[in-house]
Protein backbone atom coordinates (compact mmCIF):
# COMPACT_ATOMS: atom_id res chain seq x y z
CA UNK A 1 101.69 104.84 113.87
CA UNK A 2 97.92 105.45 113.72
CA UNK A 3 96.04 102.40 115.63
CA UNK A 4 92.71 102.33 112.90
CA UNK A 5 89.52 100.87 114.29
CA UNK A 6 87.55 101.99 110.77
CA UNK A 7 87.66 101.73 107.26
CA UNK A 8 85.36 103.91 105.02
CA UNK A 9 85.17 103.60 101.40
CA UNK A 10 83.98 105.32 98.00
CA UNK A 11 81.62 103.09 95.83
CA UNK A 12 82.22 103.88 92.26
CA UNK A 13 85.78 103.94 90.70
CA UNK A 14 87.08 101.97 93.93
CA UNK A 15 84.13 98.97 94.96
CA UNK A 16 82.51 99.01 91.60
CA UNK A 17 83.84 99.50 88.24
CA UNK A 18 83.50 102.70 86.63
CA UNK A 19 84.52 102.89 82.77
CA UNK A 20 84.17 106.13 80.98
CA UNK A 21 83.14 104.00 77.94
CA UNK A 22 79.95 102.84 79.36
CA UNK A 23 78.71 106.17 79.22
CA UNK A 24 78.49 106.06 75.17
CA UNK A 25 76.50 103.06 75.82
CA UNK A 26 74.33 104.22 77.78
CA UNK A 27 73.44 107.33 76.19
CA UNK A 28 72.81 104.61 73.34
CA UNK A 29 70.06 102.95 75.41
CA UNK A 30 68.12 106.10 75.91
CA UNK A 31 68.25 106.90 72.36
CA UNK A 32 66.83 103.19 71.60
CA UNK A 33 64.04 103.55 74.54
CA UNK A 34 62.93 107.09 73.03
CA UNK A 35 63.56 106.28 68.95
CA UNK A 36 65.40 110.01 69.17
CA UNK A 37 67.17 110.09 65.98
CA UNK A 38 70.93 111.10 66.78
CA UNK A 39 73.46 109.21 67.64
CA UNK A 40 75.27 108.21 70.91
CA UNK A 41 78.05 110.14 70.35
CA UNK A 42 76.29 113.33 69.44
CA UNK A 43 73.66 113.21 72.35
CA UNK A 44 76.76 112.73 74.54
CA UNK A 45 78.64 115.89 73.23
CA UNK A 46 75.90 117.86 73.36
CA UNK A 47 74.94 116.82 77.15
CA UNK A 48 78.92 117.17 78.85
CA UNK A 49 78.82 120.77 79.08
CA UNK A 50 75.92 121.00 81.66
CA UNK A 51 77.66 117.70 83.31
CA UNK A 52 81.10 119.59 83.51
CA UNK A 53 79.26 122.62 85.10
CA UNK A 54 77.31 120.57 87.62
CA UNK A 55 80.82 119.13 88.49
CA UNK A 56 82.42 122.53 88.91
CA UNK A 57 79.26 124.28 90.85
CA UNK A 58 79.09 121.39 93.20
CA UNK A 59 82.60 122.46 94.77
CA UNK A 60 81.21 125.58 95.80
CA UNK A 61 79.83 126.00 99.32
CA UNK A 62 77.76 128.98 98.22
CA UNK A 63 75.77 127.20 95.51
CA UNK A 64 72.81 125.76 96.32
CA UNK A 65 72.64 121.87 96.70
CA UNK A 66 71.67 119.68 93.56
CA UNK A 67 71.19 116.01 93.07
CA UNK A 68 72.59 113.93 90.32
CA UNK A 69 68.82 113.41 89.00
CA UNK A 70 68.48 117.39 88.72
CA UNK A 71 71.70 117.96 87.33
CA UNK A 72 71.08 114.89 84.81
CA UNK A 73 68.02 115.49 83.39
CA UNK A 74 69.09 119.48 83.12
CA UNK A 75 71.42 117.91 80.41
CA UNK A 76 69.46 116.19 79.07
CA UNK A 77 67.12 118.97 78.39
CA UNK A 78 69.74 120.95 77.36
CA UNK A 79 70.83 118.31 75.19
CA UNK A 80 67.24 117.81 73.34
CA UNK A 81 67.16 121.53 72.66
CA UNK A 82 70.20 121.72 71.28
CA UNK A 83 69.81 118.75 68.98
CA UNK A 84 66.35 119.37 68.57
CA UNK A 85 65.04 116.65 69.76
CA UNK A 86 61.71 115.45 70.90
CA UNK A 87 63.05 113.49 73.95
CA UNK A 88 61.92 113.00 77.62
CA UNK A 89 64.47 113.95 79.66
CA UNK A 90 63.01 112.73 82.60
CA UNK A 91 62.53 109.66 81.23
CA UNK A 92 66.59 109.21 79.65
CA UNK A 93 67.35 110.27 83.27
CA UNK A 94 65.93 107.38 84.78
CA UNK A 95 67.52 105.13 82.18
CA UNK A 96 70.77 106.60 82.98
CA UNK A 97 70.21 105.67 86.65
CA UNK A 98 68.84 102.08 86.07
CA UNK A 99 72.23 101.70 84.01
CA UNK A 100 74.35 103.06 86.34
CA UNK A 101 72.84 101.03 89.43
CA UNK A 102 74.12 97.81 88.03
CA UNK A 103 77.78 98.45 87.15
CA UNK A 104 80.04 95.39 89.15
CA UNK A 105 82.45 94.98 91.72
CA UNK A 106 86.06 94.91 90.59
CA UNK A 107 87.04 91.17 90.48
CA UNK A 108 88.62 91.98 94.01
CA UNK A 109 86.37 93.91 95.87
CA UNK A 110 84.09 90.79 97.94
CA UNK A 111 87.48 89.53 98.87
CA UNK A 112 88.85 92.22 99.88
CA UNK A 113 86.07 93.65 102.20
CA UNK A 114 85.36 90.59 103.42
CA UNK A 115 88.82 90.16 105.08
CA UNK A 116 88.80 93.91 106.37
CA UNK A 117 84.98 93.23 107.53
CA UNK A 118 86.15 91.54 110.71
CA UNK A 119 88.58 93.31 111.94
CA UNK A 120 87.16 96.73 111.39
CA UNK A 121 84.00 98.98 111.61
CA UNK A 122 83.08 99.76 107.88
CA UNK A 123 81.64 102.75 106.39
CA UNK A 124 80.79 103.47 102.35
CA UNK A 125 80.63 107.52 101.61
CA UNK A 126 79.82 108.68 97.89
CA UNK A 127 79.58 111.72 95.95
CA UNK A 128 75.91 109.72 94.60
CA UNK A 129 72.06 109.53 94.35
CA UNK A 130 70.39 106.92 96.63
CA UNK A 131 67.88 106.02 93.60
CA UNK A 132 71.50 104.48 91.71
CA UNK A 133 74.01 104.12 94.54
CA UNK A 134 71.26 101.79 96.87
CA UNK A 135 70.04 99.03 94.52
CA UNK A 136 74.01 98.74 93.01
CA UNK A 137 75.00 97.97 96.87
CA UNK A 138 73.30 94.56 95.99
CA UNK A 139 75.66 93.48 94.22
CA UNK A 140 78.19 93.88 96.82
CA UNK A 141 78.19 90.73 98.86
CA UNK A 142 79.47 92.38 102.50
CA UNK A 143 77.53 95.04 103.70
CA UNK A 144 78.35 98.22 105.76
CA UNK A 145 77.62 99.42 109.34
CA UNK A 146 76.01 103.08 107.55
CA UNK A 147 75.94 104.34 104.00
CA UNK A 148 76.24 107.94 103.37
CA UNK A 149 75.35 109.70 100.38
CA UNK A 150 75.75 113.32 98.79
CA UNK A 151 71.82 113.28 98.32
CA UNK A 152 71.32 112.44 101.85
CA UNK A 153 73.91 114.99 103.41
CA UNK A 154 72.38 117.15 101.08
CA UNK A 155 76.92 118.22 100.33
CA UNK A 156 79.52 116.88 98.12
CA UNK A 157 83.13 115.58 98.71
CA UNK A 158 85.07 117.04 99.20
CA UNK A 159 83.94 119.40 101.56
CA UNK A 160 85.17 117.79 105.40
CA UNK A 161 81.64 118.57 106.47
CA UNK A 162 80.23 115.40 104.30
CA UNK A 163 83.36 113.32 106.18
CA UNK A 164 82.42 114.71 109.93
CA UNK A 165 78.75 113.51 109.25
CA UNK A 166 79.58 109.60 108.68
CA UNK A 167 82.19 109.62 111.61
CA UNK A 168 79.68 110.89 113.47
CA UNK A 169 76.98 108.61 112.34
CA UNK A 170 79.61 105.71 113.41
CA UNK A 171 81.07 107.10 116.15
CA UNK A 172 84.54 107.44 115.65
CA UNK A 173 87.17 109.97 115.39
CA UNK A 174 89.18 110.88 112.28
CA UNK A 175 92.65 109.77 113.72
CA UNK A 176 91.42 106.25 113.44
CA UNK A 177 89.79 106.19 109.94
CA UNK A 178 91.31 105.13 107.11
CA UNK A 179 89.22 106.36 103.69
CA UNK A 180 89.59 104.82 100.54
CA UNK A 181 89.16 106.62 97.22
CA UNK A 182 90.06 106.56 93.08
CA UNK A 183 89.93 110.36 93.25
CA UNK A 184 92.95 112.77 94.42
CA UNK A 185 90.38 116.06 94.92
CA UNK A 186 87.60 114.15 96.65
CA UNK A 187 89.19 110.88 98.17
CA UNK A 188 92.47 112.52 98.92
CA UNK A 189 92.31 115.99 100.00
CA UNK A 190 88.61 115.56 101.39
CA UNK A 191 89.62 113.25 104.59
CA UNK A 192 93.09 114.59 104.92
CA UNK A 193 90.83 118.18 105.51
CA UNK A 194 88.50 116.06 107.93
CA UNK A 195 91.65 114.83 109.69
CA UNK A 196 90.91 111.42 108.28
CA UNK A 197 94.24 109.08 106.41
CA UNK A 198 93.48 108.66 102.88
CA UNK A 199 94.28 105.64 101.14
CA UNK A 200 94.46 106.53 97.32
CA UNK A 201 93.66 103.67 94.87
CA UNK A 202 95.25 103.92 91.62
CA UNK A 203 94.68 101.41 89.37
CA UNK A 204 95.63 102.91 86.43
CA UNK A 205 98.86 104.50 87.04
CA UNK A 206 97.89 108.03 86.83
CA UNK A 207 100.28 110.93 87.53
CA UNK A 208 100.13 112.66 90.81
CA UNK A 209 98.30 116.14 90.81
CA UNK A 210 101.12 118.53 91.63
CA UNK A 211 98.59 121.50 92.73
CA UNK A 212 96.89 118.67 95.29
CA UNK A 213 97.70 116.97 98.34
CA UNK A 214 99.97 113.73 97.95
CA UNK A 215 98.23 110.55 98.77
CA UNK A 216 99.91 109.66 101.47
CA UNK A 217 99.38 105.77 100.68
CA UNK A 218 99.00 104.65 97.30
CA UNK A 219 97.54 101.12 96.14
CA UNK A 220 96.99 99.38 92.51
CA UNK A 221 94.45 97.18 93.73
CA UNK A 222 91.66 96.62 96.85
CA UNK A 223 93.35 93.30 97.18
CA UNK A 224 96.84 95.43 98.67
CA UNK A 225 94.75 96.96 101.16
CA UNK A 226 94.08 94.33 104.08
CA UNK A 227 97.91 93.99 103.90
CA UNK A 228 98.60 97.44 104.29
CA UNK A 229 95.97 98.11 107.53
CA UNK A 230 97.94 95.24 108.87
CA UNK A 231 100.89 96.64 108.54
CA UNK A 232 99.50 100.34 110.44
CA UNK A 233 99.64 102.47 107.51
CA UNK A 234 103.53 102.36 107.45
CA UNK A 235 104.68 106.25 106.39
């Protein structure tokens, strides 16, 4: 049984909520900013592709690093053209951010942390941008002893390199980290590469990915997991 001295989370999809259906409304806000005449829907269609190719490039170690921002307002420009639109696509990318750097905890999340803040060394690790990830931390009302982010590492989950870098930055070893994730590819198979125990948190009962790793500790809820450090990560 694994004695854990350190807990280090994800931010969005696990602290913060996450809904796919905000993203229609903000795409909505950038058309109000920039009085582009399409609608939310089609400016969203027409900016996924470069978003699902962004996703897909990021997991390879041979392409070069990009940040959310660059990737984002690619889309967007991609988008415009497309829908031949007159838009700013630097500008819709900063609206994006501002958007996303506000979304809130999940009713359990300042509970939760703040019982595991006491008894262990806390970490926060996302796939993010510091200009969205940094001013949503605010909202959070325990803090963490270091925040690492993609932009900073300058490397994406779930690559164990990104995973070594914030153990090393607290000074621990991956036997007695526990990291906490919504996501089976990044949250799950990332630490378990780094050596690391991965706590999967599943709120919405999705089926297990056959062709990844199995979590091998599954929660509903942030509000399960001081009970289950207490218990030592039963297997």
């Amino acid at each position: 049984m694994p004695q854990i001295t350190t807990v280090i989370f994800d931010m969005y999809g696990t602290l913060v909520q996450n809904p796919n259906d905000t993203n229609i409304q903000i795409f909505s806000n950038v058309i109000n900013q920039q009085g582009l005449k399409t609608t939310a829907q089609d400016l969203w269609d027409s900016w996924l592709p470069a978003e699902e190719e962004f996703q897909h490039n990021r997991l390879d170690p041979n392409t070069p690093f990009q940040s959310y921002f660059s990737a984002w307002k690619d889309g967007f420009e991609r988008s415009f053209a497309t829908l031949k639109l007159n838009g700013d696509p630097h500008a819709a990318t900063q609206q994006f951010f501002r958007d996303i750097s506000s979304r809130d905890p999940y009713p359990e999340t300042n509970e939760a942390l703040a019982d595991i803040q006491g008894r262990y060394t806390m970490g926060l690790l996302s796939n993010a941008d510091d200009g969205f990830l940094l001013p949503n931390l605010e909202l959070l009302e325990v803090g963490f002893d270091v925040v690492l982010t993609s932009e900073q590492a300058q490397i994406y989950k779930p690559r164990p390199e990104l995973f070594h870098m914030i153990l090393d930055q607290l000074g621990v070893f991956p036997g007695e980290t526990v990291y906490v994730g919504d996501r089976q590819l990044e949250d799950v198979q990332g630490p378990l590469d780094a050596g690391m125990h991965p706590v999967w948190i599943n709120r919405d009962k999705r089926l297990v990915d056959s062709s990844l790793p199995m979590p091998p500790h599954q929660i509903s809820s942030l509000s399960q997991l001081p009970g289950l450090l207490h218990n030592g990560l039963p297997i």
